[in-house]
C-alpha atoms as a PDB file:
ATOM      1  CA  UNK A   1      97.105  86.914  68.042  1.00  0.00           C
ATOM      2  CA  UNK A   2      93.961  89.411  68.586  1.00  0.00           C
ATOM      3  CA  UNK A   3      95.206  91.778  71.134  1.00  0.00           C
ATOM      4  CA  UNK A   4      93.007  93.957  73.227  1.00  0.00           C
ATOM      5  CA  UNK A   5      95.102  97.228  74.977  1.00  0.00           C
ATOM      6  CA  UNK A   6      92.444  98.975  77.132  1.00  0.00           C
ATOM      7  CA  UNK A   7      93.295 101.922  79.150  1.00  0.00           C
ATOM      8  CA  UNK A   8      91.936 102.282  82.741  1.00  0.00           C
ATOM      9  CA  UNK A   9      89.380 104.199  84.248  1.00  0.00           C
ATOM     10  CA  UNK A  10      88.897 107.956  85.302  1.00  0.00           C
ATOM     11  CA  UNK A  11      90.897 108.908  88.778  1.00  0.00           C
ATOM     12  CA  UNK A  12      90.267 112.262  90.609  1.00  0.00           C
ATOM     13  CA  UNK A  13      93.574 113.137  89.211  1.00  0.00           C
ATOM     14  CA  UNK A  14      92.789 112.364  85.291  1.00  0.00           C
ATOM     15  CA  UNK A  15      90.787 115.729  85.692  1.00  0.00           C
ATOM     16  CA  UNK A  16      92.931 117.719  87.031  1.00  0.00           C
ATOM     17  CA  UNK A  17      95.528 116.910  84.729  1.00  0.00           C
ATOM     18  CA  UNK A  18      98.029 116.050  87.522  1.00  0.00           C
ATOM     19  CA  UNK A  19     100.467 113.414  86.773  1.00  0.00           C
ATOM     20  CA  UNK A  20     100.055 109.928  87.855  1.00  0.00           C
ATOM     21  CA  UNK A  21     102.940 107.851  86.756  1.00  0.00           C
ATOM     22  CA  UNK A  22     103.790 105.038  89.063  1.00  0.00           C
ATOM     23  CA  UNK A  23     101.171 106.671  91.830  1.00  0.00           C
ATOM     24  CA  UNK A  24      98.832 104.202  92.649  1.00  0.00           C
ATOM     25  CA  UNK A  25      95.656 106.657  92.373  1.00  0.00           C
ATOM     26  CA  UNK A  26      92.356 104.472  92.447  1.00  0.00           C
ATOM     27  CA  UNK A  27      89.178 105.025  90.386  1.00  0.00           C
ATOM     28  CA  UNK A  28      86.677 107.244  91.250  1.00  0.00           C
ATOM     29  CA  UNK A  29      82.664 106.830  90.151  1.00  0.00           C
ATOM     30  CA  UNK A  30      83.058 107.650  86.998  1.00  0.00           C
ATOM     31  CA  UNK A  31      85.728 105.459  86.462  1.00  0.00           C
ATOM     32  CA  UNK A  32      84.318 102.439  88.155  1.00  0.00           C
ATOM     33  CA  UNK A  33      81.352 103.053  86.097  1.00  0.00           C
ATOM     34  CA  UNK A  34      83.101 103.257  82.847  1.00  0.00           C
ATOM     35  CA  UNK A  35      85.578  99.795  84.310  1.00  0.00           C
ATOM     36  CA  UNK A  36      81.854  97.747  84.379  1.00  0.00           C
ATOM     37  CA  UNK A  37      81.312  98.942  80.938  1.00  0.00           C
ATOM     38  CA  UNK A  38      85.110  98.522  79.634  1.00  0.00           C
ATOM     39  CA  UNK A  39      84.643  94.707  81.002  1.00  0.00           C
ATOM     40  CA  UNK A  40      81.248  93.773  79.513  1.00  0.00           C
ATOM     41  CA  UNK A  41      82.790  94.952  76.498  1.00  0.00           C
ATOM     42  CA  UNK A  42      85.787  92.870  76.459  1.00  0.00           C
ATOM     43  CA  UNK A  43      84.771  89.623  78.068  1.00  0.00           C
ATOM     44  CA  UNK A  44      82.561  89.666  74.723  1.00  0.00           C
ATOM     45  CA  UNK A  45      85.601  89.009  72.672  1.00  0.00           C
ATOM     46  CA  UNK A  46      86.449  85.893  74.809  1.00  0.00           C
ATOM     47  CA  UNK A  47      89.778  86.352  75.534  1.00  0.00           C
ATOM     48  CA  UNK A  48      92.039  83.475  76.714  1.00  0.00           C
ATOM     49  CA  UNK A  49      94.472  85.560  78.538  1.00  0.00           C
ATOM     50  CA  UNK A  50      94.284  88.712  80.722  1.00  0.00           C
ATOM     51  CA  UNK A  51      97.271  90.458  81.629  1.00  0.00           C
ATOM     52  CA  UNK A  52      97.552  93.774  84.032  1.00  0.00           C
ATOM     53  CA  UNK A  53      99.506  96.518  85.032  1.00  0.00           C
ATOM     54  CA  UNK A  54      99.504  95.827  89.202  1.00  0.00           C
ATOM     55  CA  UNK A  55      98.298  99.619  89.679  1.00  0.00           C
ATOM     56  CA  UNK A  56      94.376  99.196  91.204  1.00  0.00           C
ATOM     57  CA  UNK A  57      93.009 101.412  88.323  1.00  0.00           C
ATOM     58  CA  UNK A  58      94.358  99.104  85.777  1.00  0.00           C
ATOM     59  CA  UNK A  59      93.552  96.279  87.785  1.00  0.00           C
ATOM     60  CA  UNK A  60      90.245  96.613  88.913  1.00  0.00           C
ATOM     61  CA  UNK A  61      88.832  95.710  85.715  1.00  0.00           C
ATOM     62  CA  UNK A  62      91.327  93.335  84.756  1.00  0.00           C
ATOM     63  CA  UNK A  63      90.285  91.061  87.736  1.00  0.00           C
ATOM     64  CA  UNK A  64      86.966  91.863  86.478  1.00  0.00           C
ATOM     65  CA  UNK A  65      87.169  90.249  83.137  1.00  0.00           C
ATOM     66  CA  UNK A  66      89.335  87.583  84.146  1.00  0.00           C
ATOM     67  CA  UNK A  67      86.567  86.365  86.371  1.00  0.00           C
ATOM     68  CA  UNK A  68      84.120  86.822  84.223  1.00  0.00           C
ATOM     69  CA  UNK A  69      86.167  84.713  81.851  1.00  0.00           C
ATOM     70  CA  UNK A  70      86.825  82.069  84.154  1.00  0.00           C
ATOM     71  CA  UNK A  71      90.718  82.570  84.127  1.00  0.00           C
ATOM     72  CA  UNK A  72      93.387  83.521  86.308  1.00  0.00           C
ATOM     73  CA  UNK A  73      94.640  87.100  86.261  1.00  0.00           C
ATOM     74  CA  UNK A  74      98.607  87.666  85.415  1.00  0.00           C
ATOM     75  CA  UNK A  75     100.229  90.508  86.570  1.00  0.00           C
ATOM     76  CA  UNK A  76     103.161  92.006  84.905  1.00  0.00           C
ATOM     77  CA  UNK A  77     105.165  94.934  85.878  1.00  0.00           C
ATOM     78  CA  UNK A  78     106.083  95.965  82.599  1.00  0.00           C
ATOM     79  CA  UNK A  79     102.673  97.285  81.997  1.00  0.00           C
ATOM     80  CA  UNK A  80     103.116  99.868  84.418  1.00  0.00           C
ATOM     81  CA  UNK A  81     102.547 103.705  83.763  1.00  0.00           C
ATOM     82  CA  UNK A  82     105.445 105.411  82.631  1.00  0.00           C
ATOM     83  CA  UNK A  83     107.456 107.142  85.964  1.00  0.00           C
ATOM     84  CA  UNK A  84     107.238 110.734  86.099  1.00  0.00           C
ATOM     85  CA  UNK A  85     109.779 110.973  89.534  1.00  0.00           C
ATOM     86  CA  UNK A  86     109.459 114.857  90.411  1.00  0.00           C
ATOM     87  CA  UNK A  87     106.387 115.165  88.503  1.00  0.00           C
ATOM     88  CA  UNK A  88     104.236 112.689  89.782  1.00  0.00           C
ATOM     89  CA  UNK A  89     101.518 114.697  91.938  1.00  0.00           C
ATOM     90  CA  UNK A  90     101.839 117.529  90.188  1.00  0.00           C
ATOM     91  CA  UNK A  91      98.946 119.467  88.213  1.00  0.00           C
ATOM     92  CA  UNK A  92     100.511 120.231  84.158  1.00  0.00           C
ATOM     93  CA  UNK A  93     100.477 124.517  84.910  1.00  0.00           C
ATOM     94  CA  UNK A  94     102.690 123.446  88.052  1.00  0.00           C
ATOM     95  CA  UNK A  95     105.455 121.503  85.937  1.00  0.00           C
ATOM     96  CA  UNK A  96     105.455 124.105  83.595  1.00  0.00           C
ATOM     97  CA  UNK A  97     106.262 126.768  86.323  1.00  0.00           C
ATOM     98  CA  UNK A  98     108.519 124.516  88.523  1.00  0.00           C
ATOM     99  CA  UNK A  99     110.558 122.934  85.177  1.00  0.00           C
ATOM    100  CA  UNK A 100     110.044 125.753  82.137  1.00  0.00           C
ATOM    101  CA  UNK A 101     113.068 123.965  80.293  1.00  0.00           C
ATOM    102  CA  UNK A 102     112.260 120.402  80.782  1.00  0.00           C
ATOM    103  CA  UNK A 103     109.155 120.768  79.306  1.00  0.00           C
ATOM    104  CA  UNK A 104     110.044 121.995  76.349  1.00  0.00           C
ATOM    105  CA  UNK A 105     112.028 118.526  76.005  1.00  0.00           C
ATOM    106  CA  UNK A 106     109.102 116.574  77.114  1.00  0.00           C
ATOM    107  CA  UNK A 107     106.541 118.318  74.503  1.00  0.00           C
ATOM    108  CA  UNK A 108     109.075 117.115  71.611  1.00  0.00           C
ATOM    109  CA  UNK A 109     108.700 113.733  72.873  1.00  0.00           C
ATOM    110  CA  UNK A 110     112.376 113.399  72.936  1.00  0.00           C
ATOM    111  CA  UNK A 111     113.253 109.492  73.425  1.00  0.00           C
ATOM    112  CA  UNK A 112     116.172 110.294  75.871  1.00  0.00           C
ATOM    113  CA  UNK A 113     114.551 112.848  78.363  1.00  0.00           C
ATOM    114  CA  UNK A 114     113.253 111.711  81.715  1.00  0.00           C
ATOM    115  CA  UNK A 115     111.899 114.011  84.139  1.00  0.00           C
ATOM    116  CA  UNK A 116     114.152 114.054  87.961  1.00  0.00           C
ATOM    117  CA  UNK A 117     113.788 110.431  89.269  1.00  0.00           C
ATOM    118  CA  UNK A 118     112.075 109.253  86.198  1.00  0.00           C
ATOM    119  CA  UNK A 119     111.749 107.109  82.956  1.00  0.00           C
ATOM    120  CA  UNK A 120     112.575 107.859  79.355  1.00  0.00           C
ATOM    121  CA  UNK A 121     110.290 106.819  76.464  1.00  0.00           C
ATOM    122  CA  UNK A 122     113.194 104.456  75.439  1.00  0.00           C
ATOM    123  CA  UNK A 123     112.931 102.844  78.619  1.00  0.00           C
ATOM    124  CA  UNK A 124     108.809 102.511  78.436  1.00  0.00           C
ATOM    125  CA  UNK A 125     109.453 101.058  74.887  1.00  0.00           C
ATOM    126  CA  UNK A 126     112.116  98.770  76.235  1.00  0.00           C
ATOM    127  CA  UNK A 127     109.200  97.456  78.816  1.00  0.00           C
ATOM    128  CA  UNK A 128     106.759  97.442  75.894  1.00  0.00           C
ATOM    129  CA  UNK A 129     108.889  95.239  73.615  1.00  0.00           C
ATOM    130  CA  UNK A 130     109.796  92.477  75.711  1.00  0.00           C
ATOM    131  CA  UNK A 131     106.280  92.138  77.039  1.00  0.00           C
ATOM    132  CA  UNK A 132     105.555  91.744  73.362  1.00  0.00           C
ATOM    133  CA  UNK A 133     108.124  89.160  73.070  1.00  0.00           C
ATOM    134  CA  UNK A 134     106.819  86.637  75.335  1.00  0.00           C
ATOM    135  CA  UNK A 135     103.056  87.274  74.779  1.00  0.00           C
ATOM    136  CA  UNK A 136     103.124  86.676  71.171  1.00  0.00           C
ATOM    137  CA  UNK A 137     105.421  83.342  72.197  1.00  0.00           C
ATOM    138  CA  UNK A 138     103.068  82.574  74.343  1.00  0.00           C
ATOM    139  CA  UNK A 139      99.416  83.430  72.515  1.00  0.00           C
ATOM    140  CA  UNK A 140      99.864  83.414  68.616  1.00  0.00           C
ATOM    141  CA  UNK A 141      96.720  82.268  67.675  1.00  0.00           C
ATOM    142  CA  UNK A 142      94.689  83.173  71.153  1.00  0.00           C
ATOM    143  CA  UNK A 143      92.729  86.247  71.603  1.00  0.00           C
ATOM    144  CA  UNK A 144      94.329  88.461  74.980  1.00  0.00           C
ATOM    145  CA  UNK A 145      93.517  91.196  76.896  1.00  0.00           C
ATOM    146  CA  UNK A 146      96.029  93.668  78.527  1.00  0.00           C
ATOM    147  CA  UNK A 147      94.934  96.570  80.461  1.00  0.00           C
ATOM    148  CA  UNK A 148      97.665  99.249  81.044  1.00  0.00           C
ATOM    149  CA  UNK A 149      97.804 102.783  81.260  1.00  0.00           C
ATOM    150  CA  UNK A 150      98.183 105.964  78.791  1.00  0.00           C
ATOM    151  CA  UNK A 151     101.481 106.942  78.247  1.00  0.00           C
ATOM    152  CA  UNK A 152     102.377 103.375  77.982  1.00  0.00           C
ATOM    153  CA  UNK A 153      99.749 102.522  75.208  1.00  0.00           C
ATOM    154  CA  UNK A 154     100.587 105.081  72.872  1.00  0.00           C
ATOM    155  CA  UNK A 155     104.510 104.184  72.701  1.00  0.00           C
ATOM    156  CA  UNK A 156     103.410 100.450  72.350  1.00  0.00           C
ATOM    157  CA  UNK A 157     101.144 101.663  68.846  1.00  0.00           C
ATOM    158  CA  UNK A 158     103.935 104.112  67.978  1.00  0.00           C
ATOM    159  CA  UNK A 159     106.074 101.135  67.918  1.00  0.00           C
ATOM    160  CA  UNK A 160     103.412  98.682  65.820  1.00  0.00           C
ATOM    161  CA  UNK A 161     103.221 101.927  63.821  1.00  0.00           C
ATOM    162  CA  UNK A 162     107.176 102.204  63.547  1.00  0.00           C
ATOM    163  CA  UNK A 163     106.649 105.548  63.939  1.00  0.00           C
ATOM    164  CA  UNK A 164     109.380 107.698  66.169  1.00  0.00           C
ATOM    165  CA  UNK A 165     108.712 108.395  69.693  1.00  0.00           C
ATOM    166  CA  UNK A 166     109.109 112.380  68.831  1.00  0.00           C
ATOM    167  CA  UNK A 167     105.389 111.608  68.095  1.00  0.00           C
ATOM    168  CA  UNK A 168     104.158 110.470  71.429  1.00  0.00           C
ATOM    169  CA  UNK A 169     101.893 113.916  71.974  1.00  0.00           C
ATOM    170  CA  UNK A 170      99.953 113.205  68.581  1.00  0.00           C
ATOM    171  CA  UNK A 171      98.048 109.612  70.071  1.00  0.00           C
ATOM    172  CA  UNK A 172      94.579 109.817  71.971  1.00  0.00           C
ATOM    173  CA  UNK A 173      94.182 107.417  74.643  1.00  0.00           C
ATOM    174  CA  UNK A 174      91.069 108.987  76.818  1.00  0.00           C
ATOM    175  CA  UNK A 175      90.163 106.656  79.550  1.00  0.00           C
ATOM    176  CA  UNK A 176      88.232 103.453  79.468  1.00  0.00           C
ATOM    177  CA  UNK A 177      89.698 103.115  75.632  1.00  0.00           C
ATOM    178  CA  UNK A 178      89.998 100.107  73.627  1.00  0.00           C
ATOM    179  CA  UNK A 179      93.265  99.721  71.006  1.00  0.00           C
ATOM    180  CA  UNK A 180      92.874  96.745  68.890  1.00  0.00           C
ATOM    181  CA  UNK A 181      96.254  95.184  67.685  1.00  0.00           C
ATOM    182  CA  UNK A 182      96.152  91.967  65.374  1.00  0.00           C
ATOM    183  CA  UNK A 183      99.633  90.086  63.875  1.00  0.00           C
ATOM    184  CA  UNK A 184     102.043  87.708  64.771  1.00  0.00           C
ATOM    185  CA  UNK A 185     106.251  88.201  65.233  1.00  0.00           C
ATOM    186  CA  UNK A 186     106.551  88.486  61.226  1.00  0.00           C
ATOM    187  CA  UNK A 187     103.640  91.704  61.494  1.00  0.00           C
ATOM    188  CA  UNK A 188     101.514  93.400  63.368  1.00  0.00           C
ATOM    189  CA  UNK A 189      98.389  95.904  62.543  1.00  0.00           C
ATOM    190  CA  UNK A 190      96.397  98.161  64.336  1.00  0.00           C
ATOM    191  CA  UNK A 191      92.765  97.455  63.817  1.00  0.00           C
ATOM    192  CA  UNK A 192      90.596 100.318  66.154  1.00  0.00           C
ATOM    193  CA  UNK A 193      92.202 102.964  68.041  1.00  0.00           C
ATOM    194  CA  UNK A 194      91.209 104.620  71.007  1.00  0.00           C
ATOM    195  CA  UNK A 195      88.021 103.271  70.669  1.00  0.00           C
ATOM    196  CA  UNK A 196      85.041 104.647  73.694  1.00  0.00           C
ATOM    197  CA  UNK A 197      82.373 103.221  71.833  1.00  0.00           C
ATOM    198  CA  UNK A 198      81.308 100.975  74.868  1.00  0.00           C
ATOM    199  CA  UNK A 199      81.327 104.012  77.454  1.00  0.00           C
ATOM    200  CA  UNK A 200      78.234 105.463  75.442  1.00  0.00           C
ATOM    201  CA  UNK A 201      75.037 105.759  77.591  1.00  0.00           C
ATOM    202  CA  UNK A 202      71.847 107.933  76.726  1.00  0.00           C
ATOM    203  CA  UNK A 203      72.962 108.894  73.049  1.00  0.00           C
ATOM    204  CA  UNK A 204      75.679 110.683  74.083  1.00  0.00           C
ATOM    205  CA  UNK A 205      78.238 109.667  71.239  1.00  0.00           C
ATOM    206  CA  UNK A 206      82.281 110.797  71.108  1.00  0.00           C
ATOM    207  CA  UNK A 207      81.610 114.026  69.005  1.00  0.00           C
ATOM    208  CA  UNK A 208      80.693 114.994  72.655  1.00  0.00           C
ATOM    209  CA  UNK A 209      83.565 115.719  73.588  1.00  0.00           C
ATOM    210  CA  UNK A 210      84.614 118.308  70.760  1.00  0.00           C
END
């Protein structure tokens, strides 16, 4: 199986750094413009499944590319953003005033800690895992795409990576990006991470944005 993890587009609130969770914020320009280029880019890989998080950023350009492709979309609800409860609306300086000790829990990426009303990384990972499952049942020799969100994107390589959770904070994933993952049940790799290459317009290339 070839899979293809994209992340969604910009939102007002990407920005802003104000926490989106299981809000369903839409795209804004930018991010529409970045979803035509994030679906020219995968329908060139062909891919005989496309699967999507139900939130409109993610699934804007799923329903994109499945066209395109000339198959049906399939939503799952385990691709969904990670829930922040309390957070969710809230700009980063504002948790950090309103919830000085939790964040000191969340920076250390600890597996167990969920913010008031919200999810765990075990419990993302959980979602990841048996997603997993069935799509490598379903596609082991197909090519798929899966367009989700962030947070839930890097614990799904930490876990191809079988790397602990506690590392969360160290993965990349700006928007419009392209993971590739390639394996079966037995092993899985990860080809290209966090991978913009597509967004690229008027030779403006990643170092950009150092």
């Amino acid at each position: 199986m070839l899979l293809l993890l994209a992340r969604h587009g910009e939102t007002d609130w990407l920005p802003e750094y104000r926490y989106q969770g299981s809000t369903d914020v839409p795209l804004n320009e930018k991010g529409r413009h970045q979803t035509q280029c994030l679906v020219r880019h995968l329908a060139s890989f062909a891919p005989a499944a496309v699967y999507t998080s139900p939130k409109s950023r993610t699934r804007d350009a799923a329903q994109g590319l499945a066209s395109l492709a000339g198959i049906p979309l399939k939503i799952d609800e385990r691709l969904v953003e990670r829930h922040f409860g309390e957070w969710e609306g809230l700009t980063w300086d504002e948790i950090q005033a309103r919830y000085p000790q939790e964040v000191g829990r969340y920076r250390d990426g600890a597996a167990e800690f969920s913010p008031q009303g919200g999810e765990t990384l075990k419990q993302v990972l959980s979602r990841w895992q048996s997603f997993l499952k069935d799509l490598i049942a379903g596609h082991q020799e197909e090519t798929v795409a899966v367009m989700s969100h962030g947070g839930f994107i890097r614990v799904a390589i930490l876990d191809v990576l079988r790397s602990p959770l506690t590392t969360f904070h160290k993965i990349q994933q700006d928007p419009g990006a392209v993971n590739v993952i390639r394996g079966d049940e037995a092993f899985l790799r990860v080809m290209l991470l966090n991978s913009t290459g597509h967004l690229v317009e008027n030779g403006v290339s990643w170092r950009s944005q150092f």
